[in-house]
N, C-alpha and C. Protein backbone atom coordinates (compact mmCIF):
# COMPACT_ATOMS: atom_id res chain seq x y z
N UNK A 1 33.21 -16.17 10.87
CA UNK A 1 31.84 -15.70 10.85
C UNK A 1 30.87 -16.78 11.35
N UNK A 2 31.17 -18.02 10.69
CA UNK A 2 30.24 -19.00 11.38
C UNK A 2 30.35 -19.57 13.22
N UNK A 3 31.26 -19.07 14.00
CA UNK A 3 31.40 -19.11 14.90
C UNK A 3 30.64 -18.04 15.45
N UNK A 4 30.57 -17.00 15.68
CA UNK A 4 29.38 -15.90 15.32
C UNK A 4 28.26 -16.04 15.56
N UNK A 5 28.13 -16.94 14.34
CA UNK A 5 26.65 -17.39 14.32
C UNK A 5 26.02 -18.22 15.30
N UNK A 6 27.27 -18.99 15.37
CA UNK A 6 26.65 -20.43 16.42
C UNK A 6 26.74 -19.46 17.84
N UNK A 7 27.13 -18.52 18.18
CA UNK A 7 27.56 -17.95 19.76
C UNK A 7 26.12 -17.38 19.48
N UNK A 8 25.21 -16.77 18.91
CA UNK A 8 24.46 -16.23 18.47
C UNK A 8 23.14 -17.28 18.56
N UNK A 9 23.17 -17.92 17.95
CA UNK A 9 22.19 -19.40 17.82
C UNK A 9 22.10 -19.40 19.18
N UNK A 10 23.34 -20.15 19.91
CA UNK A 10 22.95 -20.80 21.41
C UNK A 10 22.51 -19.16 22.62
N UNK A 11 22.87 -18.35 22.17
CA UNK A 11 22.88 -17.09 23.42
C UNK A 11 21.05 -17.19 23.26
N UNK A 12 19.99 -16.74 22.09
CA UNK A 12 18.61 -17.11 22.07
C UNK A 12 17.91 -18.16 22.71
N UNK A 13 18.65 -19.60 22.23
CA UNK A 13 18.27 -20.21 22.40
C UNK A 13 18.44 -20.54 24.38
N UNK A 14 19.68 -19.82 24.96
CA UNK A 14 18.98 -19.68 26.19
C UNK A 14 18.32 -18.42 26.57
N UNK A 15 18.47 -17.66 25.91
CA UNK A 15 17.53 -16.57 26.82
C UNK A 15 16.06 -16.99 26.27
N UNK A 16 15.67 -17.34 25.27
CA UNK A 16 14.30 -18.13 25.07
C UNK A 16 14.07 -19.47 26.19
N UNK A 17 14.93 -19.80 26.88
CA UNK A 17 15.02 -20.78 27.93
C UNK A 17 14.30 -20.05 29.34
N UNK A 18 15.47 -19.16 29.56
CA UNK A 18 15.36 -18.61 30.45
C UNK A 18 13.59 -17.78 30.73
N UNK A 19 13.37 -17.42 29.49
CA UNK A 19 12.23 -16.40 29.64
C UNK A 19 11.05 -17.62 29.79
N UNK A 20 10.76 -18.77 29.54
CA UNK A 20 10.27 -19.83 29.69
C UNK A 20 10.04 -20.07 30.91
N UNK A 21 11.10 -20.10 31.55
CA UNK A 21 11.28 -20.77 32.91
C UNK A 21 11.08 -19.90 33.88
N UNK A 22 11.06 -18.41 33.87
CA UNK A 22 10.93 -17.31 34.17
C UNK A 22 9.24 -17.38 34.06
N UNK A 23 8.77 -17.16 32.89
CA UNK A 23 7.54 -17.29 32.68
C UNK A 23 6.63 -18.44 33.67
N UNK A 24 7.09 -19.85 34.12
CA UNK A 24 6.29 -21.09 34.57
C UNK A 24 6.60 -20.64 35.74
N UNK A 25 7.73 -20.18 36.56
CA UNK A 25 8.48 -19.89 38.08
C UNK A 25 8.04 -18.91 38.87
N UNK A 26 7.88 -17.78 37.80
CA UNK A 26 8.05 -16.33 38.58
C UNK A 26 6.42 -15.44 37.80
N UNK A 27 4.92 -15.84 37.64
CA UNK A 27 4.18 -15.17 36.93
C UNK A 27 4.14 -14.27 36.89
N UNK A 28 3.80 -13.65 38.50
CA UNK A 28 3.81 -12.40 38.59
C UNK A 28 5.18 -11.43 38.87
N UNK A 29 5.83 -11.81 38.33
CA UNK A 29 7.59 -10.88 38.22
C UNK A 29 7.33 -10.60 36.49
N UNK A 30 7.28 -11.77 36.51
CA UNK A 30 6.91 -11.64 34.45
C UNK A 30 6.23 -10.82 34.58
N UNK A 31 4.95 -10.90 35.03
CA UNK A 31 4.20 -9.62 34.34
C UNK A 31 4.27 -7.87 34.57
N UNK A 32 5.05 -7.85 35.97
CA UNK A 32 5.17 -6.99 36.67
C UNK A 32 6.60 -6.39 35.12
N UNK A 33 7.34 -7.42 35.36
CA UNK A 33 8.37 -6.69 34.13
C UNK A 33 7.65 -6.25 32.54
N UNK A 34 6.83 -6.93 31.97
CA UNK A 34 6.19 -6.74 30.66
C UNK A 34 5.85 -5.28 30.91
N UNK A 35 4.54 -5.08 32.09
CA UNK A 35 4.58 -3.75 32.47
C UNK A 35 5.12 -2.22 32.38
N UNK A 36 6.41 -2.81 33.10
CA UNK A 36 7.20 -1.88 33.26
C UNK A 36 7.67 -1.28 32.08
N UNK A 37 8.28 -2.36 30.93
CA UNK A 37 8.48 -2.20 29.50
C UNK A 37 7.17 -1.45 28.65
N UNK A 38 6.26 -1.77 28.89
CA UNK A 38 5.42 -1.42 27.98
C UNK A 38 4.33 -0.03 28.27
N UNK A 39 4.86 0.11 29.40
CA UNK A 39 3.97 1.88 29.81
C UNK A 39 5.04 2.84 29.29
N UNK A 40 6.43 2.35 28.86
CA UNK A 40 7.00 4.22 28.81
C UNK A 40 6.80 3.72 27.12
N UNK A 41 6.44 2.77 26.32
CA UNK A 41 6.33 2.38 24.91
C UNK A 41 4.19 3.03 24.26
N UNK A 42 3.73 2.99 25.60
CA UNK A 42 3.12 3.22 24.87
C UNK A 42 2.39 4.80 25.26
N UNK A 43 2.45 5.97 25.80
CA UNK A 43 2.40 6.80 26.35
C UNK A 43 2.51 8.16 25.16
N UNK A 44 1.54 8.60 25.30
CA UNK A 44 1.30 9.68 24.35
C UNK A 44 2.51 10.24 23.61
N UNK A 45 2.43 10.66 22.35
CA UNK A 45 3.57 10.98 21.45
C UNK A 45 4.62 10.59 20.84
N UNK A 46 4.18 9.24 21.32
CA UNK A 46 5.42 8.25 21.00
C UNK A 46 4.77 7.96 19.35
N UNK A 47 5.77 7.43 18.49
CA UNK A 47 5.55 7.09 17.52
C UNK A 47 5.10 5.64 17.15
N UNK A 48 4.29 5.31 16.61
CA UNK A 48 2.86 4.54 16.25
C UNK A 48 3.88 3.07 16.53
N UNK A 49 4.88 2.97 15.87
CA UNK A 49 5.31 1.53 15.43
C UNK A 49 6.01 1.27 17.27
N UNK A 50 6.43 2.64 17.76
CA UNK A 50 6.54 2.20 19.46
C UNK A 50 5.86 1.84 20.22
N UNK A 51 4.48 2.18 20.02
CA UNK A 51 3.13 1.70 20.41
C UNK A 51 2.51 0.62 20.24
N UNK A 52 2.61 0.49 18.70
CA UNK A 52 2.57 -1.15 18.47
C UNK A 52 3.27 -2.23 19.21
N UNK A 53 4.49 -1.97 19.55
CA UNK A 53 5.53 -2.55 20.05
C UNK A 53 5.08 -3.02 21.16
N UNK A 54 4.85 -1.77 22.46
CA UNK A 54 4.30 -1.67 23.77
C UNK A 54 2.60 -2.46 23.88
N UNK A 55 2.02 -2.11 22.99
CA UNK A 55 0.92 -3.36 23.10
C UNK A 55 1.01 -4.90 22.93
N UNK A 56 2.14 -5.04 22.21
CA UNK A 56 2.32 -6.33 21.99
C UNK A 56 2.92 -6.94 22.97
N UNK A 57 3.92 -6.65 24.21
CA UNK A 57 4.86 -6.26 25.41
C UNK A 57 3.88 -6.55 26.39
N UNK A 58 2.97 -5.84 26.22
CA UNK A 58 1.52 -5.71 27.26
C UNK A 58 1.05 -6.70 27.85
N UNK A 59 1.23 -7.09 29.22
CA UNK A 59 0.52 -8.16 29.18
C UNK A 59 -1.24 -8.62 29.29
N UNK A 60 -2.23 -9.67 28.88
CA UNK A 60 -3.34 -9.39 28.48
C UNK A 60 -4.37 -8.37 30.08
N UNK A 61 -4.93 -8.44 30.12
CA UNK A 61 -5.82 -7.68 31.34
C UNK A 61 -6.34 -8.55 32.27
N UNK A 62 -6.23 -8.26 33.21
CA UNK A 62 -6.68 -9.31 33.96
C UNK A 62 -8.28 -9.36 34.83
N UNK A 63 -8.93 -10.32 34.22
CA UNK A 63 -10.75 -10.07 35.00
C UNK A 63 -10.68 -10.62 36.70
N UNK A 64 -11.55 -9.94 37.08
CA UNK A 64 -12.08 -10.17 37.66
C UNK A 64 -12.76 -11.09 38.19
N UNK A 65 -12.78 -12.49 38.89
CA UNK A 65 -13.77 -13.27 39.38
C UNK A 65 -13.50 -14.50 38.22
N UNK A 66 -12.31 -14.94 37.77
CA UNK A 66 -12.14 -15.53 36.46
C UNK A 66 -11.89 -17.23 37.51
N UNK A 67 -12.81 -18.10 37.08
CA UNK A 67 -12.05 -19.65 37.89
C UNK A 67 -11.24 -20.09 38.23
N UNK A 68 -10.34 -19.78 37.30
CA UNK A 68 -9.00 -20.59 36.88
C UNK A 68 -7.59 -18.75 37.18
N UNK A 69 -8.34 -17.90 37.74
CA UNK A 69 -7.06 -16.94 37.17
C UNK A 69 -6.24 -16.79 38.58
N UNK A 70 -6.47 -17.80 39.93
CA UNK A 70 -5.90 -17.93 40.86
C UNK A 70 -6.97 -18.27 42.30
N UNK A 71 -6.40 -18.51 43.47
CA UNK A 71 -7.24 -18.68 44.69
C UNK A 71 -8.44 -17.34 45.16
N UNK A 72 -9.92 -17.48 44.93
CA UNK A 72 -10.23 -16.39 44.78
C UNK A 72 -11.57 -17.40 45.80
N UNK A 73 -11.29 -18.18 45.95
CA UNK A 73 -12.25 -19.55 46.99
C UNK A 73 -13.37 -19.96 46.44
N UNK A 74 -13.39 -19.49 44.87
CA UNK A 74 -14.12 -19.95 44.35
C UNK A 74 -15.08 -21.58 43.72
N UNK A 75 -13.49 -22.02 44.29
CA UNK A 75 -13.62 -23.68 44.39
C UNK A 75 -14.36 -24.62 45.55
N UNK A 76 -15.11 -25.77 45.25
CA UNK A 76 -15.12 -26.46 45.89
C UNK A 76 -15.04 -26.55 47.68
N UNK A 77 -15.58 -26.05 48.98
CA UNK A 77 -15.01 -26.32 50.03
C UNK A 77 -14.34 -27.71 50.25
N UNK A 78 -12.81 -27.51 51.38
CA UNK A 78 -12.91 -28.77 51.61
C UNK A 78 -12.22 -29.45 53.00
């Protein structure tokens, strides 16, 4: 059983790796996938705690005209 555990321990501990590195590498794949997960979770008739789920999945919204939220030439000429 404790072998189990440890196959268990390390399998998280890389897919918590992976989703990391995924996350710093690939932004917009990440978010494009959160997406994908979280529109059939949260879509009318689904039950409340699936919804909860799918908002949390969600990734935040993205503004408009934000400084820092990518090349928008808002910076500096140079």
């Amino acid at each position: 059983m404790s072998l189990l555990l440890q196959y268990a321990i390390i399998a998280l501990a890389v897919l918590l790796s992976a989703w990391g590195v995924a996350k710093k590498q690939f932004p917009g794949g990440v978010r494009k996938l959160r997406v994908a997960i979280a529109l059939p979770l949260l879509r009318e008739g689904k039950p409340a705690w699936l919804r909860s789920i799918g908002r949390r999945v969600a990734p935040a919204t993205r503004t408009s005209g934000s400084a820092c939220g990518g090349c928008d030439n808002c910076g500096p000429e140079r």
